[in-house]
N, C-alpha and C. Protein backbone atom coordinates (compact mmCIF):
# COMPACT_ATOMS: atom_id res chain seq x y z
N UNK A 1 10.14 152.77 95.48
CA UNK A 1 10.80 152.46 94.25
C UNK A 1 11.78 153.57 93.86
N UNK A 2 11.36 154.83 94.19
CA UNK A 2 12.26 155.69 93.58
C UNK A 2 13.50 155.98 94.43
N UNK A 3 13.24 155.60 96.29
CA UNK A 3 14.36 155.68 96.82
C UNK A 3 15.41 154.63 96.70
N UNK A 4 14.93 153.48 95.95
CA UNK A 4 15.83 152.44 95.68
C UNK A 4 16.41 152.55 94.41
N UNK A 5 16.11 153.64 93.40
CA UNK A 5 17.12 154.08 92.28
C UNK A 5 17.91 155.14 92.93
N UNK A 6 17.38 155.94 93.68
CA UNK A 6 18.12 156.95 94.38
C UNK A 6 19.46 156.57 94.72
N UNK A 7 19.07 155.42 95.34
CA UNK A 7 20.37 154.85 96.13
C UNK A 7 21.33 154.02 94.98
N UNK A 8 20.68 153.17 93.97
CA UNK A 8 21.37 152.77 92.88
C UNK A 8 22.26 153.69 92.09
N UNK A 9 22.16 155.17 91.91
CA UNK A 9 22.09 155.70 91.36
C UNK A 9 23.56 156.57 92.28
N UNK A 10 23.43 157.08 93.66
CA UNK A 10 24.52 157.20 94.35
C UNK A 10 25.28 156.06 94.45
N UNK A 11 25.04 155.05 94.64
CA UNK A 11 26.26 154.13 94.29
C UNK A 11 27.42 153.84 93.11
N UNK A 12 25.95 153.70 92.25
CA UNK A 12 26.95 154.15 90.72
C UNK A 12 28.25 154.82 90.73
N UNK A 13 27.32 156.23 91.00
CA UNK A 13 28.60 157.77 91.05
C UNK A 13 29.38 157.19 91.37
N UNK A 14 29.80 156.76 93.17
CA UNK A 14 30.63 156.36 93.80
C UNK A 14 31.75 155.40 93.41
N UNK A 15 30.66 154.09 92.76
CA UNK A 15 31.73 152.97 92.10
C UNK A 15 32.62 154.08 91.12
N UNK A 16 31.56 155.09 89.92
CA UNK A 16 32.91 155.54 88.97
C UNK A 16 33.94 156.12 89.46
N UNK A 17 33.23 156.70 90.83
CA UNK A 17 34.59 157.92 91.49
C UNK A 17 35.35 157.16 91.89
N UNK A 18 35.36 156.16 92.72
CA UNK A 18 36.42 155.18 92.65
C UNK A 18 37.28 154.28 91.72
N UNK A 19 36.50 153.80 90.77
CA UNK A 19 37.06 153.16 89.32
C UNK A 19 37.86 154.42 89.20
N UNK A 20 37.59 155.56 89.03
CA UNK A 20 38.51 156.72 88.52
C UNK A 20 40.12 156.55 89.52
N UNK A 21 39.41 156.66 90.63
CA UNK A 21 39.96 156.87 91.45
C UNK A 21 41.68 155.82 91.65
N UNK A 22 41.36 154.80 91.87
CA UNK A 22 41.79 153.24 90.96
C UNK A 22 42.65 153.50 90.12
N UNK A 23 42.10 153.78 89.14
CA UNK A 23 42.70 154.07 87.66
C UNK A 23 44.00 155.12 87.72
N UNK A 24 43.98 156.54 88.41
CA UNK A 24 44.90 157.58 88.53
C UNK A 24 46.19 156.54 89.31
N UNK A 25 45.88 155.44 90.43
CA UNK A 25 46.26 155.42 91.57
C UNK A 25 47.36 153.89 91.17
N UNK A 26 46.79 153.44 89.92
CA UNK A 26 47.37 152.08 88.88
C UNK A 26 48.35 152.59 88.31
N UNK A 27 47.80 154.11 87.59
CA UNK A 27 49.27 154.76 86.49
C UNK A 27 50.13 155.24 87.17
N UNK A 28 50.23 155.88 88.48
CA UNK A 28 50.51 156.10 89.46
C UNK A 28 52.12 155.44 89.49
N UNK A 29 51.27 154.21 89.99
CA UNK A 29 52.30 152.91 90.50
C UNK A 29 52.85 152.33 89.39
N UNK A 30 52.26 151.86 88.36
CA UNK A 30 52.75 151.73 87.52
C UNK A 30 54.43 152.32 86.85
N UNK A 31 53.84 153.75 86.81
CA UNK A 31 55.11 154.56 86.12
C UNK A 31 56.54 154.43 87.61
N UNK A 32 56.03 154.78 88.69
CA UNK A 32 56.69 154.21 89.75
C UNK A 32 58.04 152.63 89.46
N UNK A 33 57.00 151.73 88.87
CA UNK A 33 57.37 150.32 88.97
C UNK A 33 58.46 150.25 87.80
N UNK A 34 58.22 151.08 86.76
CA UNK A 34 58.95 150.76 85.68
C UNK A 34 60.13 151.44 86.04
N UNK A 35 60.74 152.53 86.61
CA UNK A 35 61.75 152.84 86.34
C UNK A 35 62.35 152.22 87.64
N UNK A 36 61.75 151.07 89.06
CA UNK A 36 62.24 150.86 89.73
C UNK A 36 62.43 149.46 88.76
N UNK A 37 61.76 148.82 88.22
CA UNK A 37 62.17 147.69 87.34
C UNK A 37 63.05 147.35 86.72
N UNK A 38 63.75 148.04 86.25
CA UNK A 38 64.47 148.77 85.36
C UNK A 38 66.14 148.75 86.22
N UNK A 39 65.93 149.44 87.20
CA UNK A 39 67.05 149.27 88.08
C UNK A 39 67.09 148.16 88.92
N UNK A 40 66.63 147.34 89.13
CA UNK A 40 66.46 145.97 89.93
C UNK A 40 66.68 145.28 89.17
N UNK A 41 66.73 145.24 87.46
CA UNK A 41 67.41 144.01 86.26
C UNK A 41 68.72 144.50 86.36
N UNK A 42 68.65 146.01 86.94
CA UNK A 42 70.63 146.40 86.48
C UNK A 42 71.45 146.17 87.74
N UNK A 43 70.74 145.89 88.82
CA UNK A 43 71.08 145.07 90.06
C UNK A 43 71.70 144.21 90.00
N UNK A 44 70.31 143.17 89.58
CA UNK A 44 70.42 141.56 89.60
C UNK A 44 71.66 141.21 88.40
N UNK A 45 71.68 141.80 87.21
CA UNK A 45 72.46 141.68 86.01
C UNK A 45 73.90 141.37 86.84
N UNK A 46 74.16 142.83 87.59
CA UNK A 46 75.72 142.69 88.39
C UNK A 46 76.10 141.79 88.91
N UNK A 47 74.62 141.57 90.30
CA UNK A 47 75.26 140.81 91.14
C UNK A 47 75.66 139.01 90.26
N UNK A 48 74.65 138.84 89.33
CA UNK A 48 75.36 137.86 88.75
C UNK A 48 76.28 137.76 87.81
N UNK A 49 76.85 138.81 87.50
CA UNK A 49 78.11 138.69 86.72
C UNK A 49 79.36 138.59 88.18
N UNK A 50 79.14 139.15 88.90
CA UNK A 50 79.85 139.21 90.56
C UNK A 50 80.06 137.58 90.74
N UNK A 51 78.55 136.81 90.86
CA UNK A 51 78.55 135.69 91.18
C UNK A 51 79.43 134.65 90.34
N UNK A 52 79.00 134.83 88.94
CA UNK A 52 79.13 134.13 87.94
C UNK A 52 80.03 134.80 86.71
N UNK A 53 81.08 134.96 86.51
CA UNK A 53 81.89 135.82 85.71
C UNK A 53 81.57 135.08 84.73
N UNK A 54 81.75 135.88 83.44
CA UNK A 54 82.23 135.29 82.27
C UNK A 54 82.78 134.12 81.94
N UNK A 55 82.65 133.28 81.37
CA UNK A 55 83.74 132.53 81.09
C UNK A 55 85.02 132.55 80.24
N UNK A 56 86.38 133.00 80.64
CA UNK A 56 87.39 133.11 80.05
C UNK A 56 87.67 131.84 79.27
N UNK A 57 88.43 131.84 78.37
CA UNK A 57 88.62 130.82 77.43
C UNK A 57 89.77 129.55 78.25
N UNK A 58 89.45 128.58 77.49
CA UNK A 58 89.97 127.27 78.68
C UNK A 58 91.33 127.52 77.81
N UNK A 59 92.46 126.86 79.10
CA UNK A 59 93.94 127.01 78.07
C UNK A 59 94.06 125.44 77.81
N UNK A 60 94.98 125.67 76.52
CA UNK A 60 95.04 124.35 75.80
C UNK A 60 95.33 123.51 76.54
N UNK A 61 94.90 122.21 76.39
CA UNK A 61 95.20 120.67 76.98
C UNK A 61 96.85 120.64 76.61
N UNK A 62 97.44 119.83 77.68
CA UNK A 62 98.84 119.48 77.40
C UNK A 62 98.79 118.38 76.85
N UNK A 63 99.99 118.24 76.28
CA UNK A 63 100.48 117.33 74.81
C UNK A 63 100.46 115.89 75.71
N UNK A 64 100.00 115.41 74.65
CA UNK A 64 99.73 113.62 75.31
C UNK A 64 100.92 113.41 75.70
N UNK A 65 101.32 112.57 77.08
CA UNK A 65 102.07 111.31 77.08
C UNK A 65 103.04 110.38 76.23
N UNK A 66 103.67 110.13 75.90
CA UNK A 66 104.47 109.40 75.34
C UNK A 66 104.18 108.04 75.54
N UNK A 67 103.84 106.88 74.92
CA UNK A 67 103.19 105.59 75.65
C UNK A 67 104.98 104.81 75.70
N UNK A 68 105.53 103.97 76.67
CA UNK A 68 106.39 102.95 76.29
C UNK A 68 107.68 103.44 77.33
N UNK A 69 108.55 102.57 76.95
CA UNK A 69 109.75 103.33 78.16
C UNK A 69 110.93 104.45 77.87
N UNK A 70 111.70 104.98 78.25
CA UNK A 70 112.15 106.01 77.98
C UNK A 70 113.15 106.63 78.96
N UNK A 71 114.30 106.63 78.65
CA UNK A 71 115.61 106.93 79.48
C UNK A 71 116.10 108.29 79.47
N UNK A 72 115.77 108.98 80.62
CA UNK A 72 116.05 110.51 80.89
C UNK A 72 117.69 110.23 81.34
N UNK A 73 118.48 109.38 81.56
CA UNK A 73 119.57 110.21 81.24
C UNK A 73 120.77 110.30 80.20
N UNK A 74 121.64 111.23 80.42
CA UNK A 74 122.48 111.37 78.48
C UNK A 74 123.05 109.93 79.05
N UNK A 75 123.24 109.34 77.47
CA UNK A 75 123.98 107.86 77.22
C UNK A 75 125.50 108.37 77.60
N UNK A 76 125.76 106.95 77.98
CA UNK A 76 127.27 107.40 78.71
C UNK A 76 127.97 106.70 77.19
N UNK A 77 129.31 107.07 77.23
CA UNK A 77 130.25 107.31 76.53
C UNK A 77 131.00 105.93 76.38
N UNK A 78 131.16 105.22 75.33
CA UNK A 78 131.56 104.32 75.30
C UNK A 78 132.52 104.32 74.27
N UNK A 79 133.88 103.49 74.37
CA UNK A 79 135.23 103.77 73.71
C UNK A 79 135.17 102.17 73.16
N UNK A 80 135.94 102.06 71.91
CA UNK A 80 135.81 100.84 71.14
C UNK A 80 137.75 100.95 71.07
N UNK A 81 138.26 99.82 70.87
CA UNK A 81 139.79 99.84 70.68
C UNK A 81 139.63 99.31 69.34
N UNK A 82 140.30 99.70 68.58
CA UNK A 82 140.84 99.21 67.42
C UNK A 82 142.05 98.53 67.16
N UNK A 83 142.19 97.45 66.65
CA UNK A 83 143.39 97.33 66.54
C UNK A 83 144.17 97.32 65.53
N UNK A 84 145.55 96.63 65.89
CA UNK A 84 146.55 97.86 65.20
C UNK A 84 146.77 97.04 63.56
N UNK A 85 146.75 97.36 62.41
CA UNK A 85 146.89 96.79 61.38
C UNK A 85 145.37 96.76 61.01
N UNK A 86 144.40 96.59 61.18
CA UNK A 86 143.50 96.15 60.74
C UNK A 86 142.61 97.23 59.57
C-alpha cells in the first residue's frame, strides 16, 4: 500500500513538473505568435490591396441619346427671287 502512494505521489510531482513545464513552453509560443500575427495581417492586408485596389470613383455616365432623326450636315443655302415691283 505504501509503495503504491509512493508511486502516486512521484507521479504527481512529475505531472506538476510538466504542467509547469507546459505552461513556460505555451507563454513561450504564445508571445512568439503574437508579434508573428501581427505581421502576417500586415502581409495579407497588402497583398490584398495589391490584389484588389481601392475602388476609385466611377466617371459620370454619358448624356443620353437623342431619340428621333437628325441631320449632321449645315443646311445648304437657298436663294428666293423676288420680283420686281412687288
Amino acid at each position: 500500500m505504501v509503495r503504491a502512494f509512493a508511486k502516486m505521489r512521484t507521479a504527481l510531482s512529475d505531472t506538476r513538473e510538466l504542467a509547469r513545464k507546459l505552461a513556460t513552453l505555451e507563454r513561450e509560443v504564445k508571445s512568439r505568435l503574437d508579434s508573428h500575427d501581427a505581421a502576417i495581417v500586415d502581409v495579407m492586408r497588402r497583398i490584398l490591396d495589391l490584389i484588389d485596389p481601392p475602388e476609385h470613383p466611377a466617371p459620370p455616365p454619358p448624356p443620353p441619346r437623342k431619340i428621333g432623326f437628325s441631320v449632321k450636315e449645315s443646311p445648304a443655302k437657298y436663294s428666293t427671287r423676288r420680283r420686281k415691283g412687288q
